[in-house]
Protein backbone atom coordinates (compact mmCIF):
# COMPACT_ATOMS: atom_id res chain seq x y z
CA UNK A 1 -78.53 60.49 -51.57
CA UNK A 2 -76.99 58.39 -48.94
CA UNK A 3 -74.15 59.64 -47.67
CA UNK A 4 -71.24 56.84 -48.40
CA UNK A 5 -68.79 55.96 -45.65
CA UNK A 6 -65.22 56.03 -46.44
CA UNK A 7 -64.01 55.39 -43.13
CA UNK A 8 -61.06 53.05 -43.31
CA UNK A 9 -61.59 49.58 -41.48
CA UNK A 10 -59.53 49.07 -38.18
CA UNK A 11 -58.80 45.83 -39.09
CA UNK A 12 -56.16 44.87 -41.92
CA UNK A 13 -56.40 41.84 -43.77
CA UNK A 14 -53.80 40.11 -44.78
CA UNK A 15 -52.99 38.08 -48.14
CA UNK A 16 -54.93 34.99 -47.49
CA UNK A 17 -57.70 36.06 -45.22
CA UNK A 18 -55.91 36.18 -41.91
CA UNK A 19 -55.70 38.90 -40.17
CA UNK A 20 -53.23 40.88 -37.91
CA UNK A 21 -54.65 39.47 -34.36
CA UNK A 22 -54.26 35.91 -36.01
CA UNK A 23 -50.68 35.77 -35.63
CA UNK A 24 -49.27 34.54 -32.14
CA UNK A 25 -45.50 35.67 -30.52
CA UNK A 26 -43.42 32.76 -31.02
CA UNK A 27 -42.95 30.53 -27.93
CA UNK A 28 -39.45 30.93 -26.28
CA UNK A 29 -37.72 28.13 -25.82
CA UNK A 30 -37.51 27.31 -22.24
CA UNK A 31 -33.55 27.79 -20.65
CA UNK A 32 -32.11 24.59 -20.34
CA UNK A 33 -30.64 23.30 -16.60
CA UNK A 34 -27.36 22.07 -16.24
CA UNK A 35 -26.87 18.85 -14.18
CA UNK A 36 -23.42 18.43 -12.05
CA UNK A 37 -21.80 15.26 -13.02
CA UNK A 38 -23.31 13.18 -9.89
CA UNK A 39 -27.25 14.08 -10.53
CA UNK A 40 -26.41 13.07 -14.83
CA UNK A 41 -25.84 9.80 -13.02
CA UNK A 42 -28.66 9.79 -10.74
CA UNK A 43 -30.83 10.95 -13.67
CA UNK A 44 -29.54 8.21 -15.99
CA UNK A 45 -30.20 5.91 -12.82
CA UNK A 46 -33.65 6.66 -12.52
CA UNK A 47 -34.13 6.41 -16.07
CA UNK A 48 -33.49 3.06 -16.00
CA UNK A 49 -35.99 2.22 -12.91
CA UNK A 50 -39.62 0.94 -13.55
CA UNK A 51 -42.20 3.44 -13.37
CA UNK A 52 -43.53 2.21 -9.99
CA UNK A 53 -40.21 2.80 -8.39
CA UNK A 54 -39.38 6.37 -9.80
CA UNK A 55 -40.57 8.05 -6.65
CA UNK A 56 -39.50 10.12 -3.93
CA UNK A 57 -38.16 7.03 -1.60
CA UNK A 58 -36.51 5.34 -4.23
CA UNK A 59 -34.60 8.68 -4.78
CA UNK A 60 -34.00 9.13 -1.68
CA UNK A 61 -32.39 5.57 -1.34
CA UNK A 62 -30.31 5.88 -4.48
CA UNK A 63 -28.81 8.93 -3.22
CA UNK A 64 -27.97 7.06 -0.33
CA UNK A 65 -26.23 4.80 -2.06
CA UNK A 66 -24.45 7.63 -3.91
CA UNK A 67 -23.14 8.93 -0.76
CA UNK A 68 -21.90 5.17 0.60
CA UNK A 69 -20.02 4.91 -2.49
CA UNK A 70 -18.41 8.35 -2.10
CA UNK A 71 -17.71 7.45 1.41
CA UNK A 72 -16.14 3.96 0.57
CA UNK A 73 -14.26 5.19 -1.77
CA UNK A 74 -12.90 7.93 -0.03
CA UNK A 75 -12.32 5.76 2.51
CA UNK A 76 -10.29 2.97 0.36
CA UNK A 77 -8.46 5.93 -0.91
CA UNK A 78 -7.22 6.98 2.44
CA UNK A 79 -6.33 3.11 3.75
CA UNK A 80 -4.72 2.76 0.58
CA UNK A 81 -2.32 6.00 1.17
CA UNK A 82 -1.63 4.90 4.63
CA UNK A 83 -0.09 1.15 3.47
CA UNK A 84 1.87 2.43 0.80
CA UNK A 85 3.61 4.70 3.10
CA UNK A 86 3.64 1.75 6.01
CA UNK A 87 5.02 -0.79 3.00
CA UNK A 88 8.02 1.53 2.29
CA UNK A 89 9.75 1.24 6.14
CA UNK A 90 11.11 -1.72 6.11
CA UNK A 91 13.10 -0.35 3.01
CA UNK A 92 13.28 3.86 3.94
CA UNK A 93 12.52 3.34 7.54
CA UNK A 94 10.49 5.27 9.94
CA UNK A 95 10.65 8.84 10.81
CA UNK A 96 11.95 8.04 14.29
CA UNK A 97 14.76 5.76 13.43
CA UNK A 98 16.99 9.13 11.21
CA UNK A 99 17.13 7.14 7.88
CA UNK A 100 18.07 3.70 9.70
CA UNK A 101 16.04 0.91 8.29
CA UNK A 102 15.65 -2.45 8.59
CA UNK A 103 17.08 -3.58 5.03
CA UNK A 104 20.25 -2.25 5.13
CA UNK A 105 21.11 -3.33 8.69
CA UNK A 106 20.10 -6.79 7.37
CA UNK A 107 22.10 -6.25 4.53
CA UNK A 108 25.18 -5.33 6.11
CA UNK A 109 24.91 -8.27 8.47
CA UNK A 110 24.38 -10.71 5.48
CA UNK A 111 27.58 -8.96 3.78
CA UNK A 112 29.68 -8.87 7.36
CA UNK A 113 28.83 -12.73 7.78
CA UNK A 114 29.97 -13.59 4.42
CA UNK A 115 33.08 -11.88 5.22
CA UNK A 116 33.81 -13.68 8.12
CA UNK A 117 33.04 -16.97 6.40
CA UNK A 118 35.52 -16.07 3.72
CA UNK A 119 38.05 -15.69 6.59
CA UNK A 120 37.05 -19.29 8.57
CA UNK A 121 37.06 -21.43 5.47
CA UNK A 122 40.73 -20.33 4.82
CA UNK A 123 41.74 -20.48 8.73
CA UNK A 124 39.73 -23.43 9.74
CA UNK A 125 39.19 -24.96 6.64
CA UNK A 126 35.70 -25.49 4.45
CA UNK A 127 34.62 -28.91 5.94
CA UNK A 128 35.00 -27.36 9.25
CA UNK A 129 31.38 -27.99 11.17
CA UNK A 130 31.60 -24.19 12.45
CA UNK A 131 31.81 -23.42 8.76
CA UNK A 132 29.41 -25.83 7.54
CA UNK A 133 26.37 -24.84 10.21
CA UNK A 134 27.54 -20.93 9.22
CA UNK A 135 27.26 -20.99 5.76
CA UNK A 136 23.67 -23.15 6.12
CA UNK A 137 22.60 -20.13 7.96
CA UNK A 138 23.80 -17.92 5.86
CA UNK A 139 22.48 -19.27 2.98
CA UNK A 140 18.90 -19.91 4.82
CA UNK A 141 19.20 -15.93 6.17
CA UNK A 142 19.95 -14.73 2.33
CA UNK A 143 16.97 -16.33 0.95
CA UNK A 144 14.83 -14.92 3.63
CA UNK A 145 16.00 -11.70 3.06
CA UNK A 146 15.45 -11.90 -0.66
CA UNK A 147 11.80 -13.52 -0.43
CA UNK A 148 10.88 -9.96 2.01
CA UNK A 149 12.77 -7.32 -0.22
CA UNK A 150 11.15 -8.90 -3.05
CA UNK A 151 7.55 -9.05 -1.97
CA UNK A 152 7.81 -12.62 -0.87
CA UNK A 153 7.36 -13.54 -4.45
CA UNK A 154 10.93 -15.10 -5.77
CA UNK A 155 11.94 -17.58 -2.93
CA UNK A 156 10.13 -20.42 -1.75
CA UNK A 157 10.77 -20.69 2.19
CA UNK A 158 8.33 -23.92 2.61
CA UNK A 159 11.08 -26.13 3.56
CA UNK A 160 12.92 -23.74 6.21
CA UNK A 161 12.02 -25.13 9.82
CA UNK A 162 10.63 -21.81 11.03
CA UNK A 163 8.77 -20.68 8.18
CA UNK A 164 5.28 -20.44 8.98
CA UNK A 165 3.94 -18.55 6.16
CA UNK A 166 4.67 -15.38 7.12
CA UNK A 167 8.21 -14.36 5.13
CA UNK A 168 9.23 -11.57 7.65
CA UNK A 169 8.83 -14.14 10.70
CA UNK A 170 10.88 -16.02 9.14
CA UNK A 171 13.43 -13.50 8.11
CA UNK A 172 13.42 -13.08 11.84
CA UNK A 173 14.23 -16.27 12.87
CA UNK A 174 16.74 -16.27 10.25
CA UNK A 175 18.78 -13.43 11.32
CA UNK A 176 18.32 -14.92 15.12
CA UNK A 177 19.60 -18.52 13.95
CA UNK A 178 22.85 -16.38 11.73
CA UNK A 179 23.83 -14.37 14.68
CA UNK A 180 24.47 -17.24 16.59
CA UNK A 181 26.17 -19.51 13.66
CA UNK A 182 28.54 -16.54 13.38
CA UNK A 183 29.00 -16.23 16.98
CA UNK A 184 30.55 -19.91 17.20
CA UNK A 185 32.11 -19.62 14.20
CA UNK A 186 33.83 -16.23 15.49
CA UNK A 187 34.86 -18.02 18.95
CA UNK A 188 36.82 -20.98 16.75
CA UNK A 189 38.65 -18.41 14.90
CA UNK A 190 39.82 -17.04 18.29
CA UNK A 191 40.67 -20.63 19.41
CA UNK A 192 43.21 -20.18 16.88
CA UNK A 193 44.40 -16.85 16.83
CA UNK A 194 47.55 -16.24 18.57
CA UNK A 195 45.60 -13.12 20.11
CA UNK A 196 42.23 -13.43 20.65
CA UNK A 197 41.60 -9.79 21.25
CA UNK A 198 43.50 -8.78 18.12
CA UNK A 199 42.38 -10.69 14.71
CA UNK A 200 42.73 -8.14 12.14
CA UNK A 201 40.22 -7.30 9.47
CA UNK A 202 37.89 -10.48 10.93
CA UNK A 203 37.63 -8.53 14.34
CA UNK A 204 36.24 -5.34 12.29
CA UNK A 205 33.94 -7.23 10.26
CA UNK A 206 32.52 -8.98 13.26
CA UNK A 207 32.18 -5.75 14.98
CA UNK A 208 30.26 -4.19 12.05
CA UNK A 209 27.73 -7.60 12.05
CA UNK A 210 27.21 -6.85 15.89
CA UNK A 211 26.76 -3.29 15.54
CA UNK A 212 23.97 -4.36 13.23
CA UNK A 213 22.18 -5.81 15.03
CA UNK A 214 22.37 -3.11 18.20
CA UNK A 215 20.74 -0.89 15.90
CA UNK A 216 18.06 -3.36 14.67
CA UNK A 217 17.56 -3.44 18.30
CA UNK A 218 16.71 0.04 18.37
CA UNK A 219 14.85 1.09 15.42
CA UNK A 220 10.94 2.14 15.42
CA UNK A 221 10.12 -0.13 12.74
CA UNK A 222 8.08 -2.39 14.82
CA UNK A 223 6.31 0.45 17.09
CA UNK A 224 4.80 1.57 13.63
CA UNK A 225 3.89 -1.26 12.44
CA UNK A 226 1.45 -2.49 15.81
CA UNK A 227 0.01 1.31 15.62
CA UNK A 228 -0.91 0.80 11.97
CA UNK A 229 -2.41 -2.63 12.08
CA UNK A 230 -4.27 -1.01 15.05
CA UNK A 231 -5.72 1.58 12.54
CA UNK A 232 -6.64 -0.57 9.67
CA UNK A 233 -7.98 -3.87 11.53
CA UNK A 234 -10.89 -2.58 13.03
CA UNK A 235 -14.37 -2.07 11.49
CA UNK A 236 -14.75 -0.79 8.72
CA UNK A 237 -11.39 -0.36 7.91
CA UNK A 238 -10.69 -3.97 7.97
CA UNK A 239 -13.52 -4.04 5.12
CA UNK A 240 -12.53 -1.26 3.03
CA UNK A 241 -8.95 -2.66 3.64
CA UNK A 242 -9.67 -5.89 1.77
CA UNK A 243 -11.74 -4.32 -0.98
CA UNK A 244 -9.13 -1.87 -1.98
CA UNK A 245 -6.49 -4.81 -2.52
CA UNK A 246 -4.76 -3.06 1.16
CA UNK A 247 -2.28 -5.93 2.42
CA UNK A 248 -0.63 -6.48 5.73
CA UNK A 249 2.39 -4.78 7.13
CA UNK A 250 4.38 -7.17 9.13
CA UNK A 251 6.31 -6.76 12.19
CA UNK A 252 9.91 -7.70 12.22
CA UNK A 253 9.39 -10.65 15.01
């Protein structure tokens, strides 16, 4: 009789006729890369081009144009930081000038002239023509100072004779055409002073306008104002200058 073979089979079948070598190790899902910020944008740009232009040049051009924008807007960034600083001297001053600045000299020599007018019009009387041709400048001077601390926005200055579109020109002018309206008026008061050297609180308050203007005279303001425009009006920082909203800084002449 045969002998039978009761050697068990390698091979295990499992329920349903598969076998152990039928099943396959599960595919691992591949690790996912993490895009900085600027390629998500290039990758969403080149998403959007046609298929023809999704190649190595066109790549290579948008990330040119990635790095132009960073570098004009870097650039506005930096023009921009140099005119607010360059806006804020006629107000704080410059470094040089040891907190003298331009609007409070012009303030105290709108106040001072307003003093000595006070003073005239009861001396000399208010229809006086030293009086009159003061107080026009004056008034002319105040509105011009006004219009510049202001932004040039609240006073029109169309219909002064030296306006030429430029408020701190005119403001200029102003001051130049006050000083001397004062300095006439100032004479007629000693005309009739019984002392000319020694007119009370009128001699201090002329003093003060005078003393003004010396320091006016003196301050930096202007010297940082060429070097500035000097910085921003060449290329491209005349260019980056306008698209960032940058305005001019104007000199006090």
């Amino acid at each position: 009789m045969a002998n039978a073979d009761f050697s068990q089979n390698d091979k295990q079948t499992a329920p349903g006729g598969f076998d152990a070598g039928s099943y396959r190790e599960k595919a691992k899902p591949e690790q996912t890369v993490r895009l900085t910020p600027r390629q998500q944008k290039l990758a969403a740009l080149e998403a959007k081009l046609p298929a023809a232009l999704s190649t190595r040049a066109a790549a290579l051009a948008l990330s040119v144009v990635v790095m132009l924008a960073a570098f004009f807007g870097f650039g506005s960034a930096k023009l921009r930081g140099k005119y607010n600083t360059a806006r804020q001297w006629f107000t704080a001053g410059v470094a040089a000038d040891n907190g003298y600045n331009l609007s409070e000299e012009l303030t105290t020599r709108e106040n001072m002239a307003a003093n000595i007018l006070t003073t005239a019009s009861n001396t000399l009387g208010a229809d006086s023509a030293e009086v009159l041709a003061a107080q026009t400048a004056l008034n002319d001077f105040s509105a011009c100072l006004q219009a510049v601390q202001n932004g040039g926005k609240s006073q029109l200055l169309t219909s002064l004779p030296y306006y030429q579109g430029s408020t701190m020109h005119a403001l200029y002018q102003a001051d130049q055409a006050l000083g001397t309206a004062i300095d006439q008026l100032y004479a007629k008061l000693q005309e009739q002073a019984a002392d000319p050297m020694k007119m009370g609180a009128v001699q201090g308050q002329y003093g003060q306008f005078n003393s003004a203007a010396t320091i006016i005279g003196t301050l930096q303001y202007n010297t940082a104002v060429y070097e500035y425009q000097k910085d921003v009006g060449g290329f491209p920082a005349s260019v980056l200058g306008a698209l960032s909203g940058v305005k001019e800084v104007e000199p006090f002449a």
